[in-house]
Protein backbone atom coordinates (compact mmCIF):
# COMPACT_ATOMS: atom_id res chain seq x y z
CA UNK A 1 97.12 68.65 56.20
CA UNK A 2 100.01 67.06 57.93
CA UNK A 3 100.19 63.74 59.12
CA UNK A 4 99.67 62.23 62.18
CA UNK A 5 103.41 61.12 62.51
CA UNK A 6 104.90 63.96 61.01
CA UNK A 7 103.36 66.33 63.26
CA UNK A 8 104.47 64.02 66.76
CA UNK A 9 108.13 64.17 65.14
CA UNK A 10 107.95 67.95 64.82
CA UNK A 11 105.90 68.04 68.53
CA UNK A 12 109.32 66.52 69.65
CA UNK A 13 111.65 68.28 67.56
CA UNK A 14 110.44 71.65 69.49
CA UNK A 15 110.13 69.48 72.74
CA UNK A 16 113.53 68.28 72.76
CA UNK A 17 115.15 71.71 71.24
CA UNK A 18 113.50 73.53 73.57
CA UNK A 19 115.79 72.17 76.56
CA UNK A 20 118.93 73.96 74.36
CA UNK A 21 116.69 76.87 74.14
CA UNK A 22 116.04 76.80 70.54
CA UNK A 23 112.69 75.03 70.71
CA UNK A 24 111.34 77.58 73.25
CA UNK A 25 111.69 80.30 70.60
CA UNK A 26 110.37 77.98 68.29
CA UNK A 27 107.57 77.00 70.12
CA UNK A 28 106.50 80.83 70.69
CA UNK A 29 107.04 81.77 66.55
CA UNK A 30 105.37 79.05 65.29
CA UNK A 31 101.47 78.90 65.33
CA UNK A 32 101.05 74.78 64.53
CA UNK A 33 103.88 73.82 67.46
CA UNK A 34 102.43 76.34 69.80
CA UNK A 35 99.01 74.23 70.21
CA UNK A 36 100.34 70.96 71.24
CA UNK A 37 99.51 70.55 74.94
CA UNK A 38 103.11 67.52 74.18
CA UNK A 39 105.86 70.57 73.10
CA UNK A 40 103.93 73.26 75.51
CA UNK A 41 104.74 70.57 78.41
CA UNK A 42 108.24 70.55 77.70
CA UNK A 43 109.16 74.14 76.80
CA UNK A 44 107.62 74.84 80.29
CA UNK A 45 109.64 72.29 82.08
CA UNK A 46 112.38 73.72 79.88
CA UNK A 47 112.05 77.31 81.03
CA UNK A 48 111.38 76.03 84.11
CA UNK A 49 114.81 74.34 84.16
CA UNK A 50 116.90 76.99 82.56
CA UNK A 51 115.85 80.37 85.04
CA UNK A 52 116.01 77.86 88.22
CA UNK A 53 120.00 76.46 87.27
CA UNK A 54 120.53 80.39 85.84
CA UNK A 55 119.23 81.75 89.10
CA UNK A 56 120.77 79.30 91.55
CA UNK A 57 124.29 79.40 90.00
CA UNK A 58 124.08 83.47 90.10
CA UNK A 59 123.67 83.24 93.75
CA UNK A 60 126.25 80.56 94.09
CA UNK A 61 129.03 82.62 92.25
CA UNK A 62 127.65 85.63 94.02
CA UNK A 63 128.65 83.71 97.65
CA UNK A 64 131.56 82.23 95.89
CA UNK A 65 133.02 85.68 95.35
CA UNK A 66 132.02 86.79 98.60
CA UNK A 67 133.25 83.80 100.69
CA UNK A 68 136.89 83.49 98.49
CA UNK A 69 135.94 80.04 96.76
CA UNK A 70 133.89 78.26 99.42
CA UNK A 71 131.06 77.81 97.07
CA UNK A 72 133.35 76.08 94.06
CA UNK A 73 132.31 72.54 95.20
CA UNK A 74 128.69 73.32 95.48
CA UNK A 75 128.95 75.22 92.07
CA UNK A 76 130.22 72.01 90.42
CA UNK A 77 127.75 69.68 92.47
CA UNK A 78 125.03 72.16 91.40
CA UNK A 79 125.83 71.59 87.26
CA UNK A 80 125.57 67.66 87.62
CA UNK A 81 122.49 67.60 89.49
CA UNK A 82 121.29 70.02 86.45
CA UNK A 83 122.95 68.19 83.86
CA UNK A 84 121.22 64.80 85.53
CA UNK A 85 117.99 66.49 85.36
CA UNK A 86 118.13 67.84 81.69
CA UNK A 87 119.70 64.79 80.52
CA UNK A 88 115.96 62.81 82.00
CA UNK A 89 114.07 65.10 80.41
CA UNK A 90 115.76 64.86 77.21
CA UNK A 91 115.23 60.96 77.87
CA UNK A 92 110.89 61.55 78.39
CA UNK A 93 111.00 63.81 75.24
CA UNK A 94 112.76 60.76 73.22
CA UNK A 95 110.13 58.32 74.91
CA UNK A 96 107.22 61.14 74.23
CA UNK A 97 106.56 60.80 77.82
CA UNK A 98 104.89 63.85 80.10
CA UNK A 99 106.93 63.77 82.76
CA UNK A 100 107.74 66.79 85.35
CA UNK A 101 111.34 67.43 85.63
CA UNK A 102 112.50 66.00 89.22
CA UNK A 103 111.80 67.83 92.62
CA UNK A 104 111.30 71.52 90.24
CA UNK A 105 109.16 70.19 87.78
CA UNK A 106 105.98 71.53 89.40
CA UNK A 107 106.90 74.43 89.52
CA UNK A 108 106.72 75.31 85.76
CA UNK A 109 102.97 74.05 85.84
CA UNK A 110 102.27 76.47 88.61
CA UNK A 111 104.15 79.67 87.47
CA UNK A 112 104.31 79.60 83.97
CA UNK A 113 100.79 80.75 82.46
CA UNK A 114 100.62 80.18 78.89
């Protein structure tokens, strides 16, 4: 049986890996990780986080092209507001807090069905 603090540090191991990608894979191999409602939280926000800043910087670079540069700014306001938000929710996994990634956060509860 594993302890009760052992298996919060491994809950936030996966939690906090999982916003670098590595925790969502871990999260889906391993059976123990996989029921805490803690590390399911964040790999959602995670995933969450990850296709919204992939999908939003594809279209930026896509208008970018078309538009000669116009979109550079954006593209680089874009990655701090993304940075900002992963570096909060690397912050609540450290604090083992449950909270939604800012303004896109709900979405992850909504969409992602697992």
């Amino acid at each position: 049986m594993v302890s009760s603090s052992k298996k919060i540090e491994n809950e936030k191991l996966v939690a906090g890996l999982s916003y670098i990608l590595i925790g969502i894979i871990w999260y889906f191999i391993d059976n123990k990780v996989n029921k805490s409602d803690f590390a399911k939280f964040h790999v959602k926000q995670a995933m969450n986080l990850i296709v919204i800043s992939i999908l939003i910087n594809a279209c930026i670079e896509i208008l970018s092209f078309i538009t000669f540069n116009i979109f550079r700014m954006v593209s680089w306001v874009f990655g701090v507001i993304f940075l900002v938000l992963w570096l909060v929710a690397i912050i609540n996994v450290i604090n083992h807090e449950k909270k939604h990634v800012l303004i896109i956060g709900k979405f992850a509860e909504r969409y992602l069905k697992f």
